[in-house]
C-alpha atoms as a PDB file:
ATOM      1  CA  UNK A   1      -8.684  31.039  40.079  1.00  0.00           C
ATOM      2  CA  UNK A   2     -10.709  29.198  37.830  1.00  0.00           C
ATOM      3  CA  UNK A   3     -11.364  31.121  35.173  1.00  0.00           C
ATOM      4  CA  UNK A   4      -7.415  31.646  35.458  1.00  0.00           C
ATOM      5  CA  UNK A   5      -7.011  27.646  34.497  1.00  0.00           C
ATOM      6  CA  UNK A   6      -9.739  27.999  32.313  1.00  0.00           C
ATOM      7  CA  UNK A   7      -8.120  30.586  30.255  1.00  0.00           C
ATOM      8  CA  UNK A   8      -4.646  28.976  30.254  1.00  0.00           C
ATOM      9  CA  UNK A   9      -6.012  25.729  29.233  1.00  0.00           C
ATOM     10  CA  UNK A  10      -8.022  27.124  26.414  1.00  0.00           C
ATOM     11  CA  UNK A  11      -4.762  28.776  25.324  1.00  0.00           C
ATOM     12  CA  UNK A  12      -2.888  25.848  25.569  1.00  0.00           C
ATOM     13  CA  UNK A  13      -5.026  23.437  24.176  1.00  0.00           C
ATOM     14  CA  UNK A  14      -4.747  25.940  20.863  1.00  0.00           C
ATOM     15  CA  UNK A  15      -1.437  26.136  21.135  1.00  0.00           C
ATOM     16  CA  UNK A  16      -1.313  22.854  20.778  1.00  0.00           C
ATOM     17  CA  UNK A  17      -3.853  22.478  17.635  1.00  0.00           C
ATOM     18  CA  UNK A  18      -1.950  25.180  15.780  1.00  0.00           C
ATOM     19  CA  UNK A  19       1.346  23.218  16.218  1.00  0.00           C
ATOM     20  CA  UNK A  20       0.190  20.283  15.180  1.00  0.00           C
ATOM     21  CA  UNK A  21      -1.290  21.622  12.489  1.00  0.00           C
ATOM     22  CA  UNK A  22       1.513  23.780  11.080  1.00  0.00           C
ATOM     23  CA  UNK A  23       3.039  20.233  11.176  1.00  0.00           C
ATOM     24  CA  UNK A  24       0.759  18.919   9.006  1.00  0.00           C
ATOM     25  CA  UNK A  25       0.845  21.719   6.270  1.00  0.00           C
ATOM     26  CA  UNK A  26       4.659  21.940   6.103  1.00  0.00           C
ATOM     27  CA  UNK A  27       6.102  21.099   3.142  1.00  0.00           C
ATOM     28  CA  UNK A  28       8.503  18.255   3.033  1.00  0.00           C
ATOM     29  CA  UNK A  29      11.909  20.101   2.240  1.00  0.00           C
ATOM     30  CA  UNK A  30      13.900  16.417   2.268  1.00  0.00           C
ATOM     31  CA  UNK A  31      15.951  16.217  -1.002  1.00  0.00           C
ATOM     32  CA  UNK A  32      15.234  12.665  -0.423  1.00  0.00           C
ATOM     33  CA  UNK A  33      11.474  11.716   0.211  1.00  0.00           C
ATOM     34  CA  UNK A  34       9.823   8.389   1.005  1.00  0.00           C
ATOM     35  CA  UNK A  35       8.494   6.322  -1.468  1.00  0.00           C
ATOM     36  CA  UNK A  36       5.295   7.652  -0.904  1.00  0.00           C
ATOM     37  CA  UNK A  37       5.585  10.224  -3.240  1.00  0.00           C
ATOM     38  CA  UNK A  38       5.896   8.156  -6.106  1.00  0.00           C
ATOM     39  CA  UNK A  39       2.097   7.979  -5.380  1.00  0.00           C
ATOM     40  CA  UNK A  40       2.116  11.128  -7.821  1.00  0.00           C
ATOM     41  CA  UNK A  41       4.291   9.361 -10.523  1.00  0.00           C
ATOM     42  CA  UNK A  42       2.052   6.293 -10.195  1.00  0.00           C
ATOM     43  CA  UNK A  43      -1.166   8.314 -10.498  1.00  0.00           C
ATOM     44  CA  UNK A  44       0.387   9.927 -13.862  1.00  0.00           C
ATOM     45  CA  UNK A  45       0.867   6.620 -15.523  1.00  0.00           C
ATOM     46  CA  UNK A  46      -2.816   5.734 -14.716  1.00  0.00           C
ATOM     47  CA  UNK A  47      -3.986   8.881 -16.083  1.00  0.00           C
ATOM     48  CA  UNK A  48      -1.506   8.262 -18.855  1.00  0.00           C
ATOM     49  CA  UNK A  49      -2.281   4.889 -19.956  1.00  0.00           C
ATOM     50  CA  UNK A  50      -6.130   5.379 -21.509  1.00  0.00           C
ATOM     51  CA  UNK A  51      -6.467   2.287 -23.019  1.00  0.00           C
ATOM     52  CA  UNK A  52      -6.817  -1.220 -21.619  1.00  0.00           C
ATOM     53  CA  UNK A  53      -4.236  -2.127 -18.729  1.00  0.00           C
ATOM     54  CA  UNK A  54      -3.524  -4.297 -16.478  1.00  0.00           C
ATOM     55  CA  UNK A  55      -3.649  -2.221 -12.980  1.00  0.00           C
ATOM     56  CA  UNK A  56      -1.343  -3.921  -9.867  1.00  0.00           C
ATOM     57  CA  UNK A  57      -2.581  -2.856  -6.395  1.00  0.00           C
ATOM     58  CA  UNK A  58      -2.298  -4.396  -2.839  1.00  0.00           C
ATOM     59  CA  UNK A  59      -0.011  -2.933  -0.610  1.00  0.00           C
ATOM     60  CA  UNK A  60       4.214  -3.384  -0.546  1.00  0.00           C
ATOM     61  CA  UNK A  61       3.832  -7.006  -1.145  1.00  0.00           C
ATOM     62  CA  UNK A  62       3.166  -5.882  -4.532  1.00  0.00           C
ATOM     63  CA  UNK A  63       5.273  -2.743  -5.246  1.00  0.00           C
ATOM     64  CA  UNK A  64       8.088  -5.196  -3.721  1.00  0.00           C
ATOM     65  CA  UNK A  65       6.218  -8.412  -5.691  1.00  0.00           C
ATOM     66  CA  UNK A  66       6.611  -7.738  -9.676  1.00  0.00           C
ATOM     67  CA  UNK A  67       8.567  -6.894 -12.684  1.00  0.00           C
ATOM     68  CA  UNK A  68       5.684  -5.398 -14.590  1.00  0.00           C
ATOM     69  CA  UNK A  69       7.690  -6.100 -18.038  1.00  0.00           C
ATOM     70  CA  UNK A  70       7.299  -9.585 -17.362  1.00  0.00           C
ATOM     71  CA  UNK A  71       3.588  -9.172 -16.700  1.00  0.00           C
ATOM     72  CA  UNK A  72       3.392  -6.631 -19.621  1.00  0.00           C
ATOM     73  CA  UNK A  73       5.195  -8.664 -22.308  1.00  0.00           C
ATOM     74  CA  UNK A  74       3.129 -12.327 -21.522  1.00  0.00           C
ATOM     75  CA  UNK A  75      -0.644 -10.402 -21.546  1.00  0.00           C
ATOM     76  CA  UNK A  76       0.133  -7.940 -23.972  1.00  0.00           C
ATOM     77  CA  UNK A  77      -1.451  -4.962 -22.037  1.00  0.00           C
ATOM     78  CA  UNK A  78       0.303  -1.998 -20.992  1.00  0.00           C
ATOM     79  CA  UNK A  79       1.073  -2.325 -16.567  1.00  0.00           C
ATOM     80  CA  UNK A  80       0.935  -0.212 -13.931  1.00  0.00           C
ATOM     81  CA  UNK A  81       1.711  -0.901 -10.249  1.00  0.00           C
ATOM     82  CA  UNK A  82      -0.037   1.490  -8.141  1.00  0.00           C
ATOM     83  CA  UNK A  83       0.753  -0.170  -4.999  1.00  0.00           C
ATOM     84  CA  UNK A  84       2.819   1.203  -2.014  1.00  0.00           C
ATOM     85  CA  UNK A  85       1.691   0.324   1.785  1.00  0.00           C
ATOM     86  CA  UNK A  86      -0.177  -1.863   2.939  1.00  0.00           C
ATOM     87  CA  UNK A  87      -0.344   0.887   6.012  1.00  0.00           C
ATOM     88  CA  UNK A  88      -2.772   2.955   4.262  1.00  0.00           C
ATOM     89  CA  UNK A  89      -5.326   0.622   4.864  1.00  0.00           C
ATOM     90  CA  UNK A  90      -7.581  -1.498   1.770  1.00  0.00           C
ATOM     91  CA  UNK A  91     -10.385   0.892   2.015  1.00  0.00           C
ATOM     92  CA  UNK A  92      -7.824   3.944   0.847  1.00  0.00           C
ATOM     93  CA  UNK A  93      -5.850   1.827  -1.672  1.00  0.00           C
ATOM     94  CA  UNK A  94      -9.250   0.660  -3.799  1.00  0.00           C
ATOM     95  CA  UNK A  95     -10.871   4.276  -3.320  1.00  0.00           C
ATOM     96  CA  UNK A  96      -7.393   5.792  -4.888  1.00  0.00           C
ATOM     97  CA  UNK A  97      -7.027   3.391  -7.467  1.00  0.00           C
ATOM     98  CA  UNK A  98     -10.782   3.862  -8.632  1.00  0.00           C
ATOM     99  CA  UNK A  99     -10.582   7.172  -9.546  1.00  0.00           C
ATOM    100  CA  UNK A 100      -8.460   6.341 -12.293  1.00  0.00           C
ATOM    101  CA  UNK A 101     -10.375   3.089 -13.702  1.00  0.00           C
ATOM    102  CA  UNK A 102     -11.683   2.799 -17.225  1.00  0.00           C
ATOM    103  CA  UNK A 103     -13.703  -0.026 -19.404  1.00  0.00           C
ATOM    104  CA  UNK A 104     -11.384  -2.662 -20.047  1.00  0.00           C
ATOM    105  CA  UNK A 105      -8.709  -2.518 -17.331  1.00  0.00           C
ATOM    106  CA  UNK A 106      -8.111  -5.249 -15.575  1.00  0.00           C
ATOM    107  CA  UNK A 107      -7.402  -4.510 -11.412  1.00  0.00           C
ATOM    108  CA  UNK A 108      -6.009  -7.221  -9.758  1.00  0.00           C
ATOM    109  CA  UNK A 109      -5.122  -6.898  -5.836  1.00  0.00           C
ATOM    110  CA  UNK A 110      -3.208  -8.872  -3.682  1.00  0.00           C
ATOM    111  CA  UNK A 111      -4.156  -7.600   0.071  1.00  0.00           C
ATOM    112  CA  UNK A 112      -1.847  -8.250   2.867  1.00  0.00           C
ATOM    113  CA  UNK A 113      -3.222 -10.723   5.482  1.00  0.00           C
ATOM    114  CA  UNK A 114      -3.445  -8.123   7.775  1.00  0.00           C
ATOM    115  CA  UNK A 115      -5.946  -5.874   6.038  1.00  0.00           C
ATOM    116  CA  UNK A 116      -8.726  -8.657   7.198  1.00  0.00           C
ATOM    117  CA  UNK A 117      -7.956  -8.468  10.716  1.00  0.00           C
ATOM    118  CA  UNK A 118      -9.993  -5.495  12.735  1.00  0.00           C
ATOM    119  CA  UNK A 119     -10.218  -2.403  11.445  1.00  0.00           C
ATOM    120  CA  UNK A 120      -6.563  -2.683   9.961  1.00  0.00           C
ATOM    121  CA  UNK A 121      -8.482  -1.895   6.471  1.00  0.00           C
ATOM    122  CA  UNK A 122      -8.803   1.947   7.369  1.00  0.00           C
ATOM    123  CA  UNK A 123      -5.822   2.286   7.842  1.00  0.00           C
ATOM    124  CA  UNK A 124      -3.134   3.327  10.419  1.00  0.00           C
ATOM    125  CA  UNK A 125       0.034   6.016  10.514  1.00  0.00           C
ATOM    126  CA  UNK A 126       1.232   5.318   6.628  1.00  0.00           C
ATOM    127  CA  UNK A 127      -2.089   6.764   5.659  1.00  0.00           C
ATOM    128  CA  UNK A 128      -0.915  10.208   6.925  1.00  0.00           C
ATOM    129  CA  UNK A 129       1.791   9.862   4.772  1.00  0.00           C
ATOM    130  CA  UNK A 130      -0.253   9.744   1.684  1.00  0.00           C
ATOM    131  CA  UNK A 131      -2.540  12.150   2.470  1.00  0.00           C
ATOM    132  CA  UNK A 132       0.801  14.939   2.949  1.00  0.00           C
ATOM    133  CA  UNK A 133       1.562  13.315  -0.857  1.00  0.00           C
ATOM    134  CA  UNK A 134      -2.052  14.166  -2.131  1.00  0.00           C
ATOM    135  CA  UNK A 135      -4.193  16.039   0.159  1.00  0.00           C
ATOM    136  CA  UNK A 136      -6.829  16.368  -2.296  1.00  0.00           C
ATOM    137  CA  UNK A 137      -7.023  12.663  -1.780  1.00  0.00           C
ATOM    138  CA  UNK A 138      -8.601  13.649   1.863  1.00  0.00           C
ATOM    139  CA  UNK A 139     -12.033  13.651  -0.052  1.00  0.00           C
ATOM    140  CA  UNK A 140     -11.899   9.294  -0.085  1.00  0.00           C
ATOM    141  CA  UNK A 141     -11.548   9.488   3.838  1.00  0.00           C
ATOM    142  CA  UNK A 142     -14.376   8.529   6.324  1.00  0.00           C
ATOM    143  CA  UNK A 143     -14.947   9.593  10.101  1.00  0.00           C
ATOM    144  CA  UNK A 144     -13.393   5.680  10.626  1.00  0.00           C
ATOM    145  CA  UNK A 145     -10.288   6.284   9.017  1.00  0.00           C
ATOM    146  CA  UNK A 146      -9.946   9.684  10.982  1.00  0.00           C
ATOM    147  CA  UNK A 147     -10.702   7.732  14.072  1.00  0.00           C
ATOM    148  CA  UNK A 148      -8.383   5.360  12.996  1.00  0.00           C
ATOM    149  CA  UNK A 149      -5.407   7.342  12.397  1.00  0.00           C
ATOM    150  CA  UNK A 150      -6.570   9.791  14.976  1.00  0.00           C
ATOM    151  CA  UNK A 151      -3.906   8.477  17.379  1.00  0.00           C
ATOM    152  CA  UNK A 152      -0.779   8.734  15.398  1.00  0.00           C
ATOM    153  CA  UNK A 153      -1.449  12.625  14.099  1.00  0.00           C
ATOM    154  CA  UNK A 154      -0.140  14.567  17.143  1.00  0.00           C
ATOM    155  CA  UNK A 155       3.798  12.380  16.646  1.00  0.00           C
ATOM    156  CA  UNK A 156       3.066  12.617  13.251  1.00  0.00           C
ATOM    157  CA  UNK A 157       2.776  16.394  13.014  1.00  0.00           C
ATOM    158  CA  UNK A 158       6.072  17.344  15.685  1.00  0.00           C
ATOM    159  CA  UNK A 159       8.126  14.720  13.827  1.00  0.00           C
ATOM    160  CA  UNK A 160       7.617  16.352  10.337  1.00  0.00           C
ATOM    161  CA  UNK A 161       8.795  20.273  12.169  1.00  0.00           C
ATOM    162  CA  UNK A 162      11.570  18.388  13.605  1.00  0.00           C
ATOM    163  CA  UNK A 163      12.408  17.166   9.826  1.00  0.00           C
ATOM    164  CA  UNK A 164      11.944  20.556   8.284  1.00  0.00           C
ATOM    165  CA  UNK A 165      13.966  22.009  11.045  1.00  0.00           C
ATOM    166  CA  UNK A 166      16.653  20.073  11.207  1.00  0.00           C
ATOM    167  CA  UNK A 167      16.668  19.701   6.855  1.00  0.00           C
ATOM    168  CA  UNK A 168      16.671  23.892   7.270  1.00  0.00           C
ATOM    169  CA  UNK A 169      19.398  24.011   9.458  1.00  0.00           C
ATOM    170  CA  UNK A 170      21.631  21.243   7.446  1.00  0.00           C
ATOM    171  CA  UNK A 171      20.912  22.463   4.318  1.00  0.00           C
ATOM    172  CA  UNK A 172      20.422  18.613   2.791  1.00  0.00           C
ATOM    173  CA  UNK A 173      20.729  15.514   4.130  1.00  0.00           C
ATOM    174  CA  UNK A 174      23.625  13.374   3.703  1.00  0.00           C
ATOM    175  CA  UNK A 175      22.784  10.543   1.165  1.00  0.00           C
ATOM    176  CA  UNK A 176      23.311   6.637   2.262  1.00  0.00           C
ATOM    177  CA  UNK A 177      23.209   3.530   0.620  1.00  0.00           C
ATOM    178  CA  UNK A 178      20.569   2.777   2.266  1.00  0.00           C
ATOM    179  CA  UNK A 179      18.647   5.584   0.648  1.00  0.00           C
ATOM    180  CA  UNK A 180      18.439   4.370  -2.472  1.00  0.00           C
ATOM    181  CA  UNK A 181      15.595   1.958  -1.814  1.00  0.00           C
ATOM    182  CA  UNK A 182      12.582   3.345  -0.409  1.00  0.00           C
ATOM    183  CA  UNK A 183      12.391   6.950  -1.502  1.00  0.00           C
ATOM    184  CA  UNK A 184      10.406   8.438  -4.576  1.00  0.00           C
ATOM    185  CA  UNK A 185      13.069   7.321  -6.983  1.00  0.00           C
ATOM    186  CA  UNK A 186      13.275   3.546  -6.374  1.00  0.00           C
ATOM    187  CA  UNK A 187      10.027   3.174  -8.918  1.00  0.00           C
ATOM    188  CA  UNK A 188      10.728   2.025 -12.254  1.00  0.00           C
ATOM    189  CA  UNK A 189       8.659   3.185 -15.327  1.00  0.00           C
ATOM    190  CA  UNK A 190       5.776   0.848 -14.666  1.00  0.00           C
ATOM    191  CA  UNK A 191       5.796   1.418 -10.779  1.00  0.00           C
ATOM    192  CA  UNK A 192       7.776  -1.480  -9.347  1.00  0.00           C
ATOM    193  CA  UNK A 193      10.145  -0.739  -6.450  1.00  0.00           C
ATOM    194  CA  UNK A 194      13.319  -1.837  -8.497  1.00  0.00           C
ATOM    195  CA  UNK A 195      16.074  -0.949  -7.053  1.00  0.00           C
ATOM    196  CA  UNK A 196      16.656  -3.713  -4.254  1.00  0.00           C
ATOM    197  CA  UNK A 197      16.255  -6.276  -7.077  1.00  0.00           C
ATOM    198  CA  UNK A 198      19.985  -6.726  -6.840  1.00  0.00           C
ATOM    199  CA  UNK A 199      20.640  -7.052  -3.453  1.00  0.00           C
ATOM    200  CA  UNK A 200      21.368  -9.458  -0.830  1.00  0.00           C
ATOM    201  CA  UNK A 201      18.920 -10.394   1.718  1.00  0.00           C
ATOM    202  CA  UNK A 202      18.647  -8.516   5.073  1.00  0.00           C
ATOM    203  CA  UNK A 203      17.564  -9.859   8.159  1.00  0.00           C
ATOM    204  CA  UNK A 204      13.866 -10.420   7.240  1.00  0.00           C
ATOM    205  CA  UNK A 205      11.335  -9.505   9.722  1.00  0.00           C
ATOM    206  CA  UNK A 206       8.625 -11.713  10.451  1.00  0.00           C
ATOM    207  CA  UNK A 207       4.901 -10.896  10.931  1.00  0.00           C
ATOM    208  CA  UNK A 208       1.897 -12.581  13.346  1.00  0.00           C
ATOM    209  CA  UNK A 209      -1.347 -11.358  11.962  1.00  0.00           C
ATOM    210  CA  UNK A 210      -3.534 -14.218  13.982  1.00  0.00           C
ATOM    211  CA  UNK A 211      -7.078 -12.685  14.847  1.00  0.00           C
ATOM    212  CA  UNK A 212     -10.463 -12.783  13.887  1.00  0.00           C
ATOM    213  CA  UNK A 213     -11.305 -12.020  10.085  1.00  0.00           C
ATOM    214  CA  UNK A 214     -13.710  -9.319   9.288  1.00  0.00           C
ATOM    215  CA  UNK A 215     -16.680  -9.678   7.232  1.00  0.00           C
ATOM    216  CA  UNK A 216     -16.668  -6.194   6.321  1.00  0.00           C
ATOM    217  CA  UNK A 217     -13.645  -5.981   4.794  1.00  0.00           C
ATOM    218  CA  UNK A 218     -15.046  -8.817   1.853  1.00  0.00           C
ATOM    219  CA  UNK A 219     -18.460  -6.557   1.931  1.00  0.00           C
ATOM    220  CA  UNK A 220     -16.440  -3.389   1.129  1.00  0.00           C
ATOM    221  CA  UNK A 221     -14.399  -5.449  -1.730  1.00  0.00           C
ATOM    222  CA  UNK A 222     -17.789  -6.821  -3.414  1.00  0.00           C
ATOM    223  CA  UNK A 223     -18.691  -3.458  -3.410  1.00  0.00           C
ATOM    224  CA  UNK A 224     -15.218  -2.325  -5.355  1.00  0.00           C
ATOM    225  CA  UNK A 225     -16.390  -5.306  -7.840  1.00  0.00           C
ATOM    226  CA  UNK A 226     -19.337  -3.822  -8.194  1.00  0.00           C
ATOM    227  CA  UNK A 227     -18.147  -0.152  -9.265  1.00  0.00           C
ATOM    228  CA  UNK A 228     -15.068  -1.401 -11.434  1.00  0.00           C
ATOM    229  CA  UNK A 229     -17.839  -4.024 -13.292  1.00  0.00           C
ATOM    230  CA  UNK A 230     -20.070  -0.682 -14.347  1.00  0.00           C
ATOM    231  CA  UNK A 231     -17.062   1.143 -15.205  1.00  0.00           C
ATOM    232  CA  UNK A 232     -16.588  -2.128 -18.256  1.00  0.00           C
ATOM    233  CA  UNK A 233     -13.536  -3.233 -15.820  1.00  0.00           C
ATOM    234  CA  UNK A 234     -12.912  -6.700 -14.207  1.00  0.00           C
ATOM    235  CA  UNK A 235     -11.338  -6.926 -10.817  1.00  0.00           C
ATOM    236  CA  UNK A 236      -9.111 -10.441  -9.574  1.00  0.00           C
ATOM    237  CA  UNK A 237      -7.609 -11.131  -6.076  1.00  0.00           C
ATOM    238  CA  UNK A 238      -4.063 -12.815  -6.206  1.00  0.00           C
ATOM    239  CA  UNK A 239      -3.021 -13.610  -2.600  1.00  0.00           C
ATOM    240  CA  UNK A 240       0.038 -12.231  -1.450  1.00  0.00           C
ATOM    241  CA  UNK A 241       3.246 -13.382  -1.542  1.00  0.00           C
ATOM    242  CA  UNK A 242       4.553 -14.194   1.552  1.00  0.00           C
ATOM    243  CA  UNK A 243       7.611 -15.951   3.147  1.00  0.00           C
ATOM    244  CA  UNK A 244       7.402 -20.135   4.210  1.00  0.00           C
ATOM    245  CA  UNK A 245       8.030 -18.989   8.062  1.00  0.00           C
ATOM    246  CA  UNK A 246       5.953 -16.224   8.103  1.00  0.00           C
ATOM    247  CA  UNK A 247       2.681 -18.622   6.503  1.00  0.00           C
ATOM    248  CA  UNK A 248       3.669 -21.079   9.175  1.00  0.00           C
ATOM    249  CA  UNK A 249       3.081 -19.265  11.890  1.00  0.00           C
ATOM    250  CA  UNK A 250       0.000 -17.514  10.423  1.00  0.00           C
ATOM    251  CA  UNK A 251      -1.593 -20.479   8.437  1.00  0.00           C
ATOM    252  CA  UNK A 252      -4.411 -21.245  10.252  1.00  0.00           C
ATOM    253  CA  UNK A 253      -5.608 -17.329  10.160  1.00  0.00           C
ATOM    254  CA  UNK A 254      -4.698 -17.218   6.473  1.00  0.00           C
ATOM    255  CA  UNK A 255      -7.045 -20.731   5.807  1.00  0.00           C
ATOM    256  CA  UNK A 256      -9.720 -18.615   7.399  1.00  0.00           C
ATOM    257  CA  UNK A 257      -9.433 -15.807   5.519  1.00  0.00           C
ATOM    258  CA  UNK A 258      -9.283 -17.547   2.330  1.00  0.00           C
ATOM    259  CA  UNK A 259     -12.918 -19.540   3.585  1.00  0.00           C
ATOM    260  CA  UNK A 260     -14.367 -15.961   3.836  1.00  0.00           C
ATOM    261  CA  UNK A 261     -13.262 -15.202   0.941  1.00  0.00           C
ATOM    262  CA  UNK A 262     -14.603 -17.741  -1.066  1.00  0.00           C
ATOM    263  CA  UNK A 263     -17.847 -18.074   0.578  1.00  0.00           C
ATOM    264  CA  UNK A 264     -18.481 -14.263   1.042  1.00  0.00           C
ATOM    265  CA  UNK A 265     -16.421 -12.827  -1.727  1.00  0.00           C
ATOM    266  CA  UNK A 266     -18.344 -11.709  -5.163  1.00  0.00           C
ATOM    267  CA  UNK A 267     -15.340 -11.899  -7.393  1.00  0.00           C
ATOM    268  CA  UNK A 268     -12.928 -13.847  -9.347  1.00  0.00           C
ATOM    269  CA  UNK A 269      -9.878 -15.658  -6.847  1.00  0.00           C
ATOM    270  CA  UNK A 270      -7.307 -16.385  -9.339  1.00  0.00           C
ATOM    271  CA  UNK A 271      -4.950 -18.243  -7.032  1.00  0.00           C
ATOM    272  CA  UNK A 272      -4.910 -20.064  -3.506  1.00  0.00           C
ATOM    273  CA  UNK A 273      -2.374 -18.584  -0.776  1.00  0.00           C
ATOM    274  CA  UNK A 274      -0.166 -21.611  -1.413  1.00  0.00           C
ATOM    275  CA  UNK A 275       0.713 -20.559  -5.057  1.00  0.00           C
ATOM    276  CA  UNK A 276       2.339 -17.336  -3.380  1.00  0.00           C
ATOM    277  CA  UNK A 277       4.229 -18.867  -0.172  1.00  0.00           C
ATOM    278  CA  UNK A 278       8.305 -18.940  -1.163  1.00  0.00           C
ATOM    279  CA  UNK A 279      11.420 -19.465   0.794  1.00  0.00           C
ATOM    280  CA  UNK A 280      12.463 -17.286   2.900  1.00  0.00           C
ATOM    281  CA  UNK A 281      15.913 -16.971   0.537  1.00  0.00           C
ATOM    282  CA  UNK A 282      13.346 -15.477  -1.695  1.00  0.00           C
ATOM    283  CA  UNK A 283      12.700 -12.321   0.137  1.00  0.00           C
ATOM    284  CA  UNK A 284      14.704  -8.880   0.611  1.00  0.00           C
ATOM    285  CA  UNK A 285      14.023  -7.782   4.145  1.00  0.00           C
ATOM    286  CA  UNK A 286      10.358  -8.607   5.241  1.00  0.00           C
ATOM    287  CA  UNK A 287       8.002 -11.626   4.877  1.00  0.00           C
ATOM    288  CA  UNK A 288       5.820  -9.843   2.258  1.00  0.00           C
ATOM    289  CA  UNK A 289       8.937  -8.063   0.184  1.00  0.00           C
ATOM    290  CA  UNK A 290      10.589 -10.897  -2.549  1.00  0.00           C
ATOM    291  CA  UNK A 291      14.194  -9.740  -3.561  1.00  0.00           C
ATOM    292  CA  UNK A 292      14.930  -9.870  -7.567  1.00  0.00           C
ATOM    293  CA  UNK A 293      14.955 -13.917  -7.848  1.00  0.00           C
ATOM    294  CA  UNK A 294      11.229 -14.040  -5.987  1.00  0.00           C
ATOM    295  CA  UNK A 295      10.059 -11.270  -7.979  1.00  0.00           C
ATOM    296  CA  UNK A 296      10.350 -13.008 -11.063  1.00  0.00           C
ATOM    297  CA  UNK A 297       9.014 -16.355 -10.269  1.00  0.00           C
ATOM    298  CA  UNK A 298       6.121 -14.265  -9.001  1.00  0.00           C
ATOM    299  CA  UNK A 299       5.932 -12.402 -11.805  1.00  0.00           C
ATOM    300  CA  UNK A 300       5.778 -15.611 -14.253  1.00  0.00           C
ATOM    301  CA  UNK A 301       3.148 -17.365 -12.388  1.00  0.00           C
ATOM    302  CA  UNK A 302       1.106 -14.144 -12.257  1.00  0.00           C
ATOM    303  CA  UNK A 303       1.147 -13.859 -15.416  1.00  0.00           C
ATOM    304  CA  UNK A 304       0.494 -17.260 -16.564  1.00  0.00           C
ATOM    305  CA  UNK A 305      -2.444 -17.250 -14.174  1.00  0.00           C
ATOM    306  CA  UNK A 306      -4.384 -13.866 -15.357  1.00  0.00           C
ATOM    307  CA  UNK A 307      -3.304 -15.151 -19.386  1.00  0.00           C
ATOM    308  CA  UNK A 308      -5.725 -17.751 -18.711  1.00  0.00           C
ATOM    309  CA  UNK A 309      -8.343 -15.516 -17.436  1.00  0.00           C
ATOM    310  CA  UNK A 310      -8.200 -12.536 -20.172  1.00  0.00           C
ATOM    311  CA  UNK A 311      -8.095 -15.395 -22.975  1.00  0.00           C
END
């Protein structure tokens, strides 16, 4: 009898391995994919750009935050935005951008307020995402981003067959309005998600990111100064941008972050997290994402603040 449960448990349990990880290798067969996979386009204008740039990165507060050609025409350096979720976690989004860092670019990130709370800097489900984009990217991952994301890959896995399936079955999907932000095509040339720029503001949704800041999290970032400073780089942190209702409810988490910041932190601030809070009218349909009128304020001030810094 036991070695009857035995058996069918052992079969079971790889049953159950083997589905999820047929999930996990499928190809994504949806004629309209997430804005994740401009990860690839992004990573070709990084590769493409050889000489000095100025490199965005942070997570959707900042492929949401700028109109590079602002940016691009006040410093006179060519701009790309590599940024996409903040979901994949800090440690992911500095160890991608890296790779791709030469002597004189300038990196400047603007983390979400999130990324200093816990362990949010490895990273939760979004990461999966990426890695599906670029799975030769699984060589930046550590046992704590596994563990991490660990909890999310078994839903992760059955909801990409049930895509495939159903995308098999239906041939295509039917295209929305709604699809034309967020997919691999809402990236302009430089990287900016453009395509909302026009459009009214939704319903925003508002964020409470209250907890205890990690230490780490600055450690790990002194030690991205550290690498992009022998590769002839310089590295700045703007703070996000981030809506008046949102920073209320948050500020006194936020203050503390930007303490441990500025007494831990080894590189240049540019900016204080004031200079970033706007309106809500300002923002599309979250409390980090700034529709077309916010993304060029932000844009301006950016730029007038790294002009003084690249002088």
């Amino acid at each position: 009898m036991m070695k009857h449960f035995i058996k069918h448990s052992v079969v079971f349990a790889v049953g159950v391995f083997l589905l999820v990880f047929i999930g996990l290798v499928l190809p994504n067969n949806n004629p309209v994919r997430t804005v994740d996979y401009s990860l690839l386009t992004k990573h070709n204008l990084l590769q493409q750009n050889k000489q000095p740039k100025v490199v965005l990165t942070g997570g959707s507060n900042v492929i949401f935050g700028f109109n590079s050609q602002i940016l691009q025409d006040n410093l006179n350096y060519p701009v790309v935005n590599h940024a996409i979720h903040a979901g994949y976690g800090l440690k992911y989004i500095m160890e991608d951008v890296l790779q791709f860092v030469n002597k004189g670019d300038v990196i400047v990130l603007s983390p979400e307020y999130s990324h200093f709370i816990g362990d949010n800097y490895y990273g939760k489900e979004p990461l999966l995402f990426s890695l599906t984009v670029k799975p030769s990217n699984l060589k930046l991952v550590s046992l704590q981003q596994v563990a991490s994301v660990s909890e999310f890959i078994p839903q992760f896995s059955f909801d990409r067959i049930k895509s495939f399936a159903y995308n098999k079955v239906k041939n295509q999907l039917r295209r929305t309005n709604s699809e034309k932000n967020y997919t691999e095509f809402s990236i302009n040339k430089f990287g900016d998600h453009y395509t909302h720029w026009d459009d009214k503001s939704k319903d925003l949704k508002f964020y409470n990111f209250n907890g205890v800041v990690n230490v780490a999290v600055i450690e790990f970032l002194n030690s991205i100064n550290s690498q992009i400073k022998r590769k002839g780089a310089k590295f700045f942190i703007s703070f996000p941008s981030l809506c008046s209702s949102t920073y209320k409810k948050n500020k006194k988490t936020i203050i503390a972050i930007e303490k441990k910041l500025k007494k831990y932190g080894d590189f240049k601030i540019l900016d204080t997290p004031k200079d970033h809070v706007y309106e809500d009218e300002l923002f599309y349909d979250t409390s980090y994402h700034l529709n077309g009128d916010g993304v060029t304020i932000r844009s301006k001030k950016l730029a007038s603040e790294l002009k003084e810094q690249l002088k």
